[in-house]
C-alpha atoms as a PDB file:
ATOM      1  CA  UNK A   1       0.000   0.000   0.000  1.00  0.00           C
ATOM      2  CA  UNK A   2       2.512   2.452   1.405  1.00  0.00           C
ATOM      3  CA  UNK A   3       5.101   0.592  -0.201  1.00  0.00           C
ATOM      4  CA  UNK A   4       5.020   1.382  -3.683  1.00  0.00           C
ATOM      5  CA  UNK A   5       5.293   5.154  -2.494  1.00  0.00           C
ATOM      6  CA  UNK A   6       7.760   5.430   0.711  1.00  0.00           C
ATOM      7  CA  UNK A   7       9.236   1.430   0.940  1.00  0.00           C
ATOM      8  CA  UNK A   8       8.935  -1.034   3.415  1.00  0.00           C
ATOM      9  CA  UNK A   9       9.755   1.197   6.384  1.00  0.00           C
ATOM     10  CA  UNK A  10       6.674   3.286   6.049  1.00  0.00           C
ATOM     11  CA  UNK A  11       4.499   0.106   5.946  1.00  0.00           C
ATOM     12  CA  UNK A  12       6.641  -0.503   9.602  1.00  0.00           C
ATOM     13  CA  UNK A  13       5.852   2.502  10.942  1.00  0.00           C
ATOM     14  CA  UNK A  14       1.679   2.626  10.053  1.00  0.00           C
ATOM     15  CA  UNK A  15       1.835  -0.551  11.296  1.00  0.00           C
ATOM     16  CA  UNK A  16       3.271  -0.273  14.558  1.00  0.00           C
ATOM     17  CA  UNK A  17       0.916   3.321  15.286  1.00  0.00           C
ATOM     18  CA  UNK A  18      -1.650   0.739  14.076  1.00  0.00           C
ATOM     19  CA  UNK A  19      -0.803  -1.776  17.210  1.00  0.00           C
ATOM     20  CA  UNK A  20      -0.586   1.327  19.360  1.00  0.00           C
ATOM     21  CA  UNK A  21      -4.028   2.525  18.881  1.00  0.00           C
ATOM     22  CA  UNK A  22      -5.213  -0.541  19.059  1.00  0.00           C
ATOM     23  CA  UNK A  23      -3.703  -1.518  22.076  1.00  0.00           C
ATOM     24  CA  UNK A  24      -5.060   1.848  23.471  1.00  0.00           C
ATOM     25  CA  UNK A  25      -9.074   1.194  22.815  1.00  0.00           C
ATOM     26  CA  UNK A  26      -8.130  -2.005  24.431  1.00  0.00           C
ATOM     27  CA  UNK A  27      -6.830  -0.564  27.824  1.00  0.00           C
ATOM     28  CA  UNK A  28      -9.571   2.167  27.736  1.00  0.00           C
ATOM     29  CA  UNK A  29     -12.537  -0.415  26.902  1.00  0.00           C
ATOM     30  CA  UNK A  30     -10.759  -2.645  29.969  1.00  0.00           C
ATOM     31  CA  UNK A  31     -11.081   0.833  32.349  1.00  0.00           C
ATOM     32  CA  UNK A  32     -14.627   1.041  31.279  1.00  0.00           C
ATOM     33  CA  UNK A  33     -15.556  -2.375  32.375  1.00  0.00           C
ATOM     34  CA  UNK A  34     -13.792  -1.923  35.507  1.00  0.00           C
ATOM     35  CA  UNK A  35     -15.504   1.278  36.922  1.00  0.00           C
ATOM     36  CA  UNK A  36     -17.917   0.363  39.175  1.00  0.00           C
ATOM     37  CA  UNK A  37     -21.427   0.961  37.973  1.00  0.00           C
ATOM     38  CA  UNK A  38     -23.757   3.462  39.994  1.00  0.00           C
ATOM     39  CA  UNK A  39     -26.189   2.025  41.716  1.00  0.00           C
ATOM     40  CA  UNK A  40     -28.850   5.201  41.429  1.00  0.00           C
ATOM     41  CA  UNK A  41     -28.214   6.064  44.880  1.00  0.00           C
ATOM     42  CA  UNK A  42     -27.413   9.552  46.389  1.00  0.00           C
ATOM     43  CA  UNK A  43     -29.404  12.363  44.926  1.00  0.00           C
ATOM     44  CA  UNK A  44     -32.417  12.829  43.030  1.00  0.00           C
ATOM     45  CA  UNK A  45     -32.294  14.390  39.562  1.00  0.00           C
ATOM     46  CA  UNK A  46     -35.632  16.801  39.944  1.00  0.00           C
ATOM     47  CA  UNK A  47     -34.944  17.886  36.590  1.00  0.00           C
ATOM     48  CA  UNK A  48     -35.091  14.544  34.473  1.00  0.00           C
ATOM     49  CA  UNK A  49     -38.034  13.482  32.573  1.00  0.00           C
ATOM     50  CA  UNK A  50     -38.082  10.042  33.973  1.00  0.00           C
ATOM     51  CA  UNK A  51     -38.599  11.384  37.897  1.00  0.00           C
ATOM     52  CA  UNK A  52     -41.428  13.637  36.313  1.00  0.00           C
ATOM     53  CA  UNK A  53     -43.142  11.286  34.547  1.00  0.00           C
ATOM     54  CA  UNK A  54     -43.160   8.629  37.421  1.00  0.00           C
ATOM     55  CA  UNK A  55     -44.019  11.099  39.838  1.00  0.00           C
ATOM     56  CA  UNK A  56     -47.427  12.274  37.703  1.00  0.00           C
ATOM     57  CA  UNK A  57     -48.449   8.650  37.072  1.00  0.00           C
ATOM     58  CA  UNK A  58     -48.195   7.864  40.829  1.00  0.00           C
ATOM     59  CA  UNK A  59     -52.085   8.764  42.657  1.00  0.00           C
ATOM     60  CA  UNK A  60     -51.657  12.185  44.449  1.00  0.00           C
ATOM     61  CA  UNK A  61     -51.701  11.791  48.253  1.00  0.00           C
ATOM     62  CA  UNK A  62     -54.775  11.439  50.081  1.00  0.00           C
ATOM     63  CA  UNK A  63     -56.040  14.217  52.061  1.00  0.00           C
ATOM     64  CA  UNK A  64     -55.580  14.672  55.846  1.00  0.00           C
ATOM     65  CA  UNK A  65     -58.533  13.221  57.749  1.00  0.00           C
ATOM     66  CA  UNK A  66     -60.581  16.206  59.480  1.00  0.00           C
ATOM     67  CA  UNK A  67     -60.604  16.960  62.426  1.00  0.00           C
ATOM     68  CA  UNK A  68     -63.550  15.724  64.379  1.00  0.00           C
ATOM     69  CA  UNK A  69     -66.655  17.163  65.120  1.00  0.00           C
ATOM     70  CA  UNK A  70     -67.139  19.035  68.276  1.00  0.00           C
ATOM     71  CA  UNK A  71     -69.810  17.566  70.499  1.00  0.00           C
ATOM     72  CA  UNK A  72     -73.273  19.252  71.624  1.00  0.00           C
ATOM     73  CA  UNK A  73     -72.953  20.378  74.823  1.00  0.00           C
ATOM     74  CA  UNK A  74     -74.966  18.314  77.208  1.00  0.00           C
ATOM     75  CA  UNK A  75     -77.885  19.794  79.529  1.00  0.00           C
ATOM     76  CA  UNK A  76     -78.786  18.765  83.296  1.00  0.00           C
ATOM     77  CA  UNK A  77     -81.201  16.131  83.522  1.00  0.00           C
ATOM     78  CA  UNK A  78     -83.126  19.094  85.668  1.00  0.00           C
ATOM     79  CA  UNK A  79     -83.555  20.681  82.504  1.00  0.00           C
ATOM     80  CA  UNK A  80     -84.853  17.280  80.132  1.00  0.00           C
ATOM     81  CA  UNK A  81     -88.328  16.794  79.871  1.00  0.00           C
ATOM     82  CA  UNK A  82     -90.241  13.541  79.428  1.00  0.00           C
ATOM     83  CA  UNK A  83     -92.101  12.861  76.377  1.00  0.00           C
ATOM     84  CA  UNK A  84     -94.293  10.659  77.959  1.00  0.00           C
ATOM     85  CA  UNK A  85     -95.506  12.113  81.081  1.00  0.00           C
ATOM     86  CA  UNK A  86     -94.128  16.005  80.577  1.00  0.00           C
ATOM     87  CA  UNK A  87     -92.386  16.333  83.515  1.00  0.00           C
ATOM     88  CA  UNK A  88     -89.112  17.313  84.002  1.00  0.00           C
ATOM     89  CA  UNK A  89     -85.875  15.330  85.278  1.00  0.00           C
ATOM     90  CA  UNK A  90     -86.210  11.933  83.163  1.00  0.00           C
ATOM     91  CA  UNK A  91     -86.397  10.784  79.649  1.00  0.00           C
ATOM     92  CA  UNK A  92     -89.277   8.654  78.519  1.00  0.00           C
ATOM     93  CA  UNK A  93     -87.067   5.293  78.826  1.00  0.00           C
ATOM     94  CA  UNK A  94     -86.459   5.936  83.000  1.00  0.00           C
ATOM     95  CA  UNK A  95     -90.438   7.099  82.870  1.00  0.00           C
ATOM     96  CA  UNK A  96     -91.945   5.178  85.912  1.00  0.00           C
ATOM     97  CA  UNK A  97     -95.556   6.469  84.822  1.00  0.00           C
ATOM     98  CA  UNK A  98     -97.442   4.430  82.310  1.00  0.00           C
ATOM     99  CA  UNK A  99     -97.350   5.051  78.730  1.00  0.00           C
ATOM    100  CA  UNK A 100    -100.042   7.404  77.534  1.00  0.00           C
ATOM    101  CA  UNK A 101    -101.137   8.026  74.193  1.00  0.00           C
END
Protein backbone atom coordinates (compact mmCIF):
# COMPACT_ATOMS: atom_id res chain seq x y z
CA UNK A 1 0.00 0.00 0.00
CA UNK A 2 2.51 2.45 1.40
CA UNK A 3 5.10 0.59 -0.20
CA UNK A 4 5.02 1.38 -3.68
CA UNK A 5 5.29 5.15 -2.49
CA UNK A 6 7.76 5.43 0.71
CA UNK A 7 9.24 1.43 0.94
CA UNK A 8 8.94 -1.03 3.41
CA UNK A 9 9.76 1.20 6.38
CA UNK A 10 6.67 3.29 6.05
CA UNK A 11 4.50 0.11 5.95
CA UNK A 12 6.64 -0.50 9.60
CA UNK A 13 5.85 2.50 10.94
CA UNK A 14 1.68 2.63 10.05
CA UNK A 15 1.84 -0.55 11.30
CA UNK A 16 3.27 -0.27 14.56
CA UNK A 17 0.92 3.32 15.29
CA UNK A 18 -1.65 0.74 14.08
CA UNK A 19 -0.80 -1.78 17.21
CA UNK A 20 -0.59 1.33 19.36
CA UNK A 21 -4.03 2.52 18.88
CA UNK A 22 -5.21 -0.54 19.06
CA UNK A 23 -3.70 -1.52 22.08
CA UNK A 24 -5.06 1.85 23.47
CA UNK A 25 -9.07 1.19 22.82
CA UNK A 26 -8.13 -2.00 24.43
CA UNK A 27 -6.83 -0.56 27.82
CA UNK A 28 -9.57 2.17 27.74
CA UNK A 29 -12.54 -0.42 26.90
CA UNK A 30 -10.76 -2.65 29.97
CA UNK A 31 -11.08 0.83 32.35
CA UNK A 32 -14.63 1.04 31.28
CA UNK A 33 -15.56 -2.38 32.38
CA UNK A 34 -13.79 -1.92 35.51
CA UNK A 35 -15.50 1.28 36.92
CA UNK A 36 -17.92 0.36 39.18
CA UNK A 37 -21.43 0.96 37.97
CA UNK A 38 -23.76 3.46 39.99
CA UNK A 39 -26.19 2.02 41.72
CA UNK A 40 -28.85 5.20 41.43
CA UNK A 41 -28.21 6.06 44.88
CA UNK A 42 -27.41 9.55 46.39
CA UNK A 43 -29.40 12.36 44.93
CA UNK A 44 -32.42 12.83 43.03
CA UNK A 45 -32.29 14.39 39.56
CA UNK A 46 -35.63 16.80 39.94
CA UNK A 47 -34.94 17.89 36.59
CA UNK A 48 -35.09 14.54 34.47
CA UNK A 49 -38.03 13.48 32.57
CA UNK A 50 -38.08 10.04 33.97
CA UNK A 51 -38.60 11.38 37.90
CA UNK A 52 -41.43 13.64 36.31
CA UNK A 53 -43.14 11.29 34.55
CA UNK A 54 -43.16 8.63 37.42
CA UNK A 55 -44.02 11.10 39.84
CA UNK A 56 -47.43 12.27 37.70
CA UNK A 57 -48.45 8.65 37.07
CA UNK A 58 -48.20 7.86 40.83
CA UNK A 59 -52.08 8.76 42.66
CA UNK A 60 -51.66 12.18 44.45
CA UNK A 61 -51.70 11.79 48.25
CA UNK A 62 -54.77 11.44 50.08
CA UNK A 63 -56.04 14.22 52.06
CA UNK A 64 -55.58 14.67 55.85
CA UNK A 65 -58.53 13.22 57.75
CA UNK A 66 -60.58 16.21 59.48
CA UNK A 67 -60.60 16.96 62.43
CA UNK A 68 -63.55 15.72 64.38
CA UNK A 69 -66.65 17.16 65.12
CA UNK A 70 -67.14 19.03 68.28
CA UNK A 71 -69.81 17.57 70.50
CA UNK A 72 -73.27 19.25 71.62
CA UNK A 73 -72.95 20.38 74.82
CA UNK A 74 -74.97 18.31 77.21
CA UNK A 75 -77.89 19.79 79.53
CA UNK A 76 -78.79 18.76 83.30
CA UNK A 77 -81.20 16.13 83.52
CA UNK A 78 -83.13 19.09 85.67
CA UNK A 79 -83.55 20.68 82.50
CA UNK A 80 -84.85 17.28 80.13
CA UNK A 81 -88.33 16.79 79.87
CA UNK A 82 -90.24 13.54 79.43
CA UNK A 83 -92.10 12.86 76.38
CA UNK A 84 -94.29 10.66 77.96
CA UNK A 85 -95.51 12.11 81.08
CA UNK A 86 -94.13 16.01 80.58
CA UNK A 87 -92.39 16.33 83.52
CA UNK A 88 -89.11 17.31 84.00
CA UNK A 89 -85.88 15.33 85.28
CA UNK A 90 -86.21 11.93 83.16
CA UNK A 91 -86.40 10.78 79.65
CA UNK A 92 -89.28 8.65 78.52
CA UNK A 93 -87.07 5.29 78.83
CA UNK A 94 -86.46 5.94 83.00
CA UNK A 95 -90.44 7.10 82.87
CA UNK A 96 -91.95 5.18 85.91
CA UNK A 97 -95.56 6.47 84.82
CA UNK A 98 -97.44 4.43 82.31
CA UNK A 99 -97.35 5.05 78.73
CA UNK A 100 -100.04 7.40 77.53
CA UNK A 101 -101.14 8.03 74.19
Amino acid sequence: MLSSVLGDEADKTFEKVAKRFKKKEESAKEKEKAKPKKSGGGYRNFNSQAYWAQRLAMPPPPPPPLPPLPLAPRLPKSQLRCNNCGEFGHFVRECTKSAMK
